[in-house]
Protein backbone atom coordinates (compact mmCIF):
# COMPACT_ATOMS: atom_id res chain seq x y z
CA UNK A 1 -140.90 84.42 96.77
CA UNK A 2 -143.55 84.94 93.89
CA UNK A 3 -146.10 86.32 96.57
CA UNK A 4 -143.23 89.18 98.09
CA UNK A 5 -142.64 89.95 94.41
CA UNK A 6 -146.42 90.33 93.72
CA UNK A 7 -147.41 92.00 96.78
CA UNK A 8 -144.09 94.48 95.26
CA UNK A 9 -145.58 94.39 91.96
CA UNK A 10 -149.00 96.05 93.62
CA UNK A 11 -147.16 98.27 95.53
CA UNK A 12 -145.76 99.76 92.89
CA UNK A 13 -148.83 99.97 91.12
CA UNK A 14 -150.46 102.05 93.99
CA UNK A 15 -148.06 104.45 93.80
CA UNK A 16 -148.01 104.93 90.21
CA UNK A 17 -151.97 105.07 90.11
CA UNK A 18 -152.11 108.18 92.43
CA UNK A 19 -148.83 110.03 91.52
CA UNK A 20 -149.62 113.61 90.49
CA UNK A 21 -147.10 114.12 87.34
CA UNK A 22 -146.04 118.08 86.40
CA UNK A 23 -147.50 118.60 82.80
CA UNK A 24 -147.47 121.93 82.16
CA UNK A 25 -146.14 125.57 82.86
CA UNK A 26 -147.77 128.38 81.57
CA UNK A 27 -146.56 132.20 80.96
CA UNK A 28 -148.64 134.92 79.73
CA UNK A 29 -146.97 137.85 77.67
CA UNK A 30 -144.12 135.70 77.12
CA UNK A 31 -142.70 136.14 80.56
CA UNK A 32 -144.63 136.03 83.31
CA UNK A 33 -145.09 132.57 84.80
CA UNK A 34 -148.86 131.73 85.46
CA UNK A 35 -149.35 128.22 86.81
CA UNK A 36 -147.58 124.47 87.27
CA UNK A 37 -150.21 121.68 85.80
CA UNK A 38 -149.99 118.60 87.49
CA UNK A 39 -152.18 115.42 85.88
CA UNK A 40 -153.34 113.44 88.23
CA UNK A 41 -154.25 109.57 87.26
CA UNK A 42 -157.83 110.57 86.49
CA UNK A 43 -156.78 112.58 84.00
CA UNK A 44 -157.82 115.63 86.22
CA UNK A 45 -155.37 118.68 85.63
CA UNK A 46 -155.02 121.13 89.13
CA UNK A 47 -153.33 123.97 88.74
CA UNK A 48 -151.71 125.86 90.97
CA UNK A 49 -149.42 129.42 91.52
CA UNK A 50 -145.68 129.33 91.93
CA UNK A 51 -146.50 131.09 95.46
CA UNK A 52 -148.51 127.53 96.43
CA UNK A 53 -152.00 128.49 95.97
CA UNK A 54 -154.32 126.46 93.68
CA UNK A 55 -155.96 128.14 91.04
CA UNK A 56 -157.99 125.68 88.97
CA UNK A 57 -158.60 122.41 87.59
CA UNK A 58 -160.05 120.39 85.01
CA UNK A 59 -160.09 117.89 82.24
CA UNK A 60 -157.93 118.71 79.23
CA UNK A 61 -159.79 120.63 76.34
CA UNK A 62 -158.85 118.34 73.26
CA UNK A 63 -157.27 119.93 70.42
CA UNK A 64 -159.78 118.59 67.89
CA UNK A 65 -162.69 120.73 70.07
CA UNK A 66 -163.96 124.12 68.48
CA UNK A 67 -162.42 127.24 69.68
CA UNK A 68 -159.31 125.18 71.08
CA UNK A 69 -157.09 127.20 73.43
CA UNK A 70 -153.55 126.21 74.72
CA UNK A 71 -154.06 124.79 78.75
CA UNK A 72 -158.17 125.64 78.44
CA UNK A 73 -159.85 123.28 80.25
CA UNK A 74 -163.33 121.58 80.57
CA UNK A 75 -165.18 121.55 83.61
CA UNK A 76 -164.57 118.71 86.10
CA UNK A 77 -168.23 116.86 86.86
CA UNK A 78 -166.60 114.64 89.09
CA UNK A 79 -166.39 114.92 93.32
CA UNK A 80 -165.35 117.67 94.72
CA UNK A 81 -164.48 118.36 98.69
CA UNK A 82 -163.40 120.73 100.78
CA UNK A 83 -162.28 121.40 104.33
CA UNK A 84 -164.71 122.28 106.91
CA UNK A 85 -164.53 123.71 110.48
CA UNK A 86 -162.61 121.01 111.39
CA UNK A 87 -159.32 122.01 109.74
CA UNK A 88 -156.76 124.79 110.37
CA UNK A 89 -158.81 128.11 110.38
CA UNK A 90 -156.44 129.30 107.81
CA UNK A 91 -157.37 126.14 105.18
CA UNK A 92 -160.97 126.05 106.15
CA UNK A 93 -163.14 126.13 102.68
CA UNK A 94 -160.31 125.08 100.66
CA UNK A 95 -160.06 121.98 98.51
CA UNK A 96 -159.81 118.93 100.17
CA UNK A 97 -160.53 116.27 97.07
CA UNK A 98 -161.14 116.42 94.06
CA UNK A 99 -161.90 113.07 92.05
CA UNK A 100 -159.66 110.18 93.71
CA UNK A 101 -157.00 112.86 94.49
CA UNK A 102 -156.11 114.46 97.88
CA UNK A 103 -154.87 118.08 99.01
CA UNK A 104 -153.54 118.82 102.01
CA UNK A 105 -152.11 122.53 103.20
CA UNK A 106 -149.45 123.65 105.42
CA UNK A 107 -151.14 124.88 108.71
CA UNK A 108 -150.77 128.03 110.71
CA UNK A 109 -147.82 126.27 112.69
CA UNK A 110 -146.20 126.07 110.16
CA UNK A 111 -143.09 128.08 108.61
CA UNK A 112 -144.28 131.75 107.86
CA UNK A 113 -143.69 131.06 103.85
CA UNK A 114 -145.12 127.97 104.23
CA UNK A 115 -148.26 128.96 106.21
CA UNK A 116 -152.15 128.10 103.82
CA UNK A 117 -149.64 126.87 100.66
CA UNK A 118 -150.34 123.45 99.32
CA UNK A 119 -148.12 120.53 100.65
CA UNK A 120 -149.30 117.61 98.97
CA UNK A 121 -151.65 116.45 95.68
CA UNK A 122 -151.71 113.10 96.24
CA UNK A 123 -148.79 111.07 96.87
CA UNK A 124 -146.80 114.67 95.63
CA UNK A 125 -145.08 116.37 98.35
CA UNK A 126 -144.70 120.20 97.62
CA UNK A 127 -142.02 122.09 99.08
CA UNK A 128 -141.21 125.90 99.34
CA UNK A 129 -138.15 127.99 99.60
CA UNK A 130 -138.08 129.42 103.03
CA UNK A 131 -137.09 132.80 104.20
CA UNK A 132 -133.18 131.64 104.85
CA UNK A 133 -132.97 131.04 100.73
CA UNK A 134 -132.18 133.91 98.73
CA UNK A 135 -134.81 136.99 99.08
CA UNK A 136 -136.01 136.36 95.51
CA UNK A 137 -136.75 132.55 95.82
CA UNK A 138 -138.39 132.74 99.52
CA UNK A 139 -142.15 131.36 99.24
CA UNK A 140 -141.83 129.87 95.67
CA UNK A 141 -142.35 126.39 94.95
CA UNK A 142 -139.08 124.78 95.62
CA UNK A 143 -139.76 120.78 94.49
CA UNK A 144 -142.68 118.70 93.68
CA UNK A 145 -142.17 115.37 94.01
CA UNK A 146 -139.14 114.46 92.01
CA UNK A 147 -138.95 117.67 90.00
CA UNK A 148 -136.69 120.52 91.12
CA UNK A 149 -136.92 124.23 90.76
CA UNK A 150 -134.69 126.74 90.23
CA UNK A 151 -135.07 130.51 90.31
CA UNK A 152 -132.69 133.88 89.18
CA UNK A 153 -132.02 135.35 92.22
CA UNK A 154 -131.57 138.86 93.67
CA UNK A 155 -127.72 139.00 92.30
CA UNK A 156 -129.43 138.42 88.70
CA UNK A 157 -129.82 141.15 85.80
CA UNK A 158 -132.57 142.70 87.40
CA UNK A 159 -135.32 141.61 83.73
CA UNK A 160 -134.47 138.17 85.43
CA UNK A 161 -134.88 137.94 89.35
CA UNK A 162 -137.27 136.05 90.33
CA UNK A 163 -138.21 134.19 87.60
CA UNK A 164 -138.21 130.29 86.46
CA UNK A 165 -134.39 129.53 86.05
CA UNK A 166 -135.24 125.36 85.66
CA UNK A 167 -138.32 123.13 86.28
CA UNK A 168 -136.63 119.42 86.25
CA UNK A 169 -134.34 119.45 83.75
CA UNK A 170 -135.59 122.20 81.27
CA UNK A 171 -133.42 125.12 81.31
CA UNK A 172 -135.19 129.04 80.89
CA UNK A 173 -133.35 131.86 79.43
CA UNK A 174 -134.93 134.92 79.37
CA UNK A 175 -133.87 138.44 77.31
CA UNK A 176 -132.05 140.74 79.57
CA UNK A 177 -132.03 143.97 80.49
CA UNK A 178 -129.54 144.91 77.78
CA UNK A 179 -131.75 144.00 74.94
CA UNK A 180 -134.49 145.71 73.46
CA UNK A 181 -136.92 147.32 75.80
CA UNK A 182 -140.00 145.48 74.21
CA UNK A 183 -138.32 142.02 74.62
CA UNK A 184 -136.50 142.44 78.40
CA UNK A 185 -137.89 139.52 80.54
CA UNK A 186 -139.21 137.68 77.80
CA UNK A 187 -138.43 134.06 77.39
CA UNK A 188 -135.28 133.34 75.28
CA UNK A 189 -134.93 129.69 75.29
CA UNK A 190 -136.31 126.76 76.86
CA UNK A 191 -134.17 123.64 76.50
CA UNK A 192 -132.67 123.82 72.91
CA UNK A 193 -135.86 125.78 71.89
CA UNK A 194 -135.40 129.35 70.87
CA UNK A 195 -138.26 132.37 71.09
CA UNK A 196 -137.63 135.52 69.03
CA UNK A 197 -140.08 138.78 69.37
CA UNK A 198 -140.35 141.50 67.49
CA UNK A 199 -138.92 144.55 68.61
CA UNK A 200 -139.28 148.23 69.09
CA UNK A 201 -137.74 148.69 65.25
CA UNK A 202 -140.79 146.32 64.31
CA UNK A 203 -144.40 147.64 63.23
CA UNK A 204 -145.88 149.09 66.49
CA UNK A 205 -148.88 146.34 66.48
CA UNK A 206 -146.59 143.69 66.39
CA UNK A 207 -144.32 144.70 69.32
CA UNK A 208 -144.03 142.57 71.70
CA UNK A 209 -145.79 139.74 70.11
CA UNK A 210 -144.08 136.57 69.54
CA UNK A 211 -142.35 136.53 66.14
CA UNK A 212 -140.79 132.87 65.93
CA UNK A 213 -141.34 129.65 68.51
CA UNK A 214 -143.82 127.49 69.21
CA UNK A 215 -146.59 128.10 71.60
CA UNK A 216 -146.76 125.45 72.97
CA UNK A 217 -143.47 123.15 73.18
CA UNK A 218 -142.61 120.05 74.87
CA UNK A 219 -139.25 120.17 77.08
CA UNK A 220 -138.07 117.56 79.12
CA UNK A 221 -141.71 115.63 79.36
CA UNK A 222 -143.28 119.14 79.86
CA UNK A 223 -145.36 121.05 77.93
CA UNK A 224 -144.47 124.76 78.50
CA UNK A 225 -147.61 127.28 77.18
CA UNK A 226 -145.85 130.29 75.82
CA UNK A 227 -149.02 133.03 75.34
């Protein structure tokens, strides 16, 4: 009995020691989303698009470094593979490894909005909407992992389709279309966190520009970059 519940006990321990956790989401001018972090047990941060494509990745630039940024990273020294001739001709050259992490792709056989996206970081499985969802969700990322997302769709005041409704359980509200034309599409609230901007009635150099809100806020176990 105590070796089943040991042999459980490093099971467990596997999986937890190469789960790829989502950390951050970043949007630039307030409303356009940018990338999903995901921290991998290394400490390694790999971003990647909404659309499944993987943008970057390194080691978290500490807050007590010079010229701190929100989500800039350091360099990764670490190993670093990638797919040769012998994969997909579509996924040839991309990243295979990087540190103790894998990356796989979705192949050319694969579903037309799935086709070159990434399907796993690690032991993360990354699924897309495909094209029988509605037309404003198809080829987004859909779930990683545990964590759900949510999109406005089509039907949506038209500042909002498209765009991050939920990642897990952190809600996004953005301004509509029926408020000021300097705000529209702008993030509102995330969670119980509120963003105000100034306005069109505002000084001209500050429209636009985030007036109250953190830049950086933790939701639900995520920390959401607001630049």
């Amino acid at each position: 009995m105590q070796r089943i519940f040991l042999l459980a006990h490093l099971f467990l321990l596997v999986v937890v020691a190469n789960s790829q956790d989502l950390s951050q989401v970043k949007y630039t001018n307030g409303s356009d989303l940018t990338y999903y972090s995901f921290t991998t047990d290394q400490k390694i941060v790999i971003r990647i698009t909404s659309d499944g494509k993987i943008l970057e990745w390194g080691n978290y630039w500490d807050k007590g470094y010079y010229n701190y940024t929100p989500g800039k990273l350091q360099q990764y020294m670490g190993r670093v593979e990638y797919y040769g001739a012998e994969a997909d001709s579509i996924n040839s050259g991309k990243v295979k490894s990087i540190g103790t992490s894998y990356i796989t792709y979705y192949s050319s056989f694969d579903a037309a909005t799935d086709k070159g996206k990434v399907k796993s970081i690690g032991r993360t499985n990354l699924n897309y909407y495909s094209i029988y969802e509605n037309e404003a969700l198809v080829g987004k990322l859909k779930s990683a992992g545990n964590t759900n997302f949510t999109y406005y769709n089509s039907y949506e005041n038209i500042a909002l389709k498209g765009k991050l409704k939920s990642a897990g359980t952190a809600q996004i509200a953005y301004y509509s279309s029926f408020d000021d034309k300097k705000i529209q599409g702008k993030i509102k609230s995330i969670g119980s966190t509120t963003y105000v901007w100034y306005n069109s009635n505002d000084r001209r150099e500050y429209q636009g520009a985030l007036k109250s809100g953190n830049v950086e806020q933790v939701v639900a176990g995520i920390n959401f970059i607001i630049m």
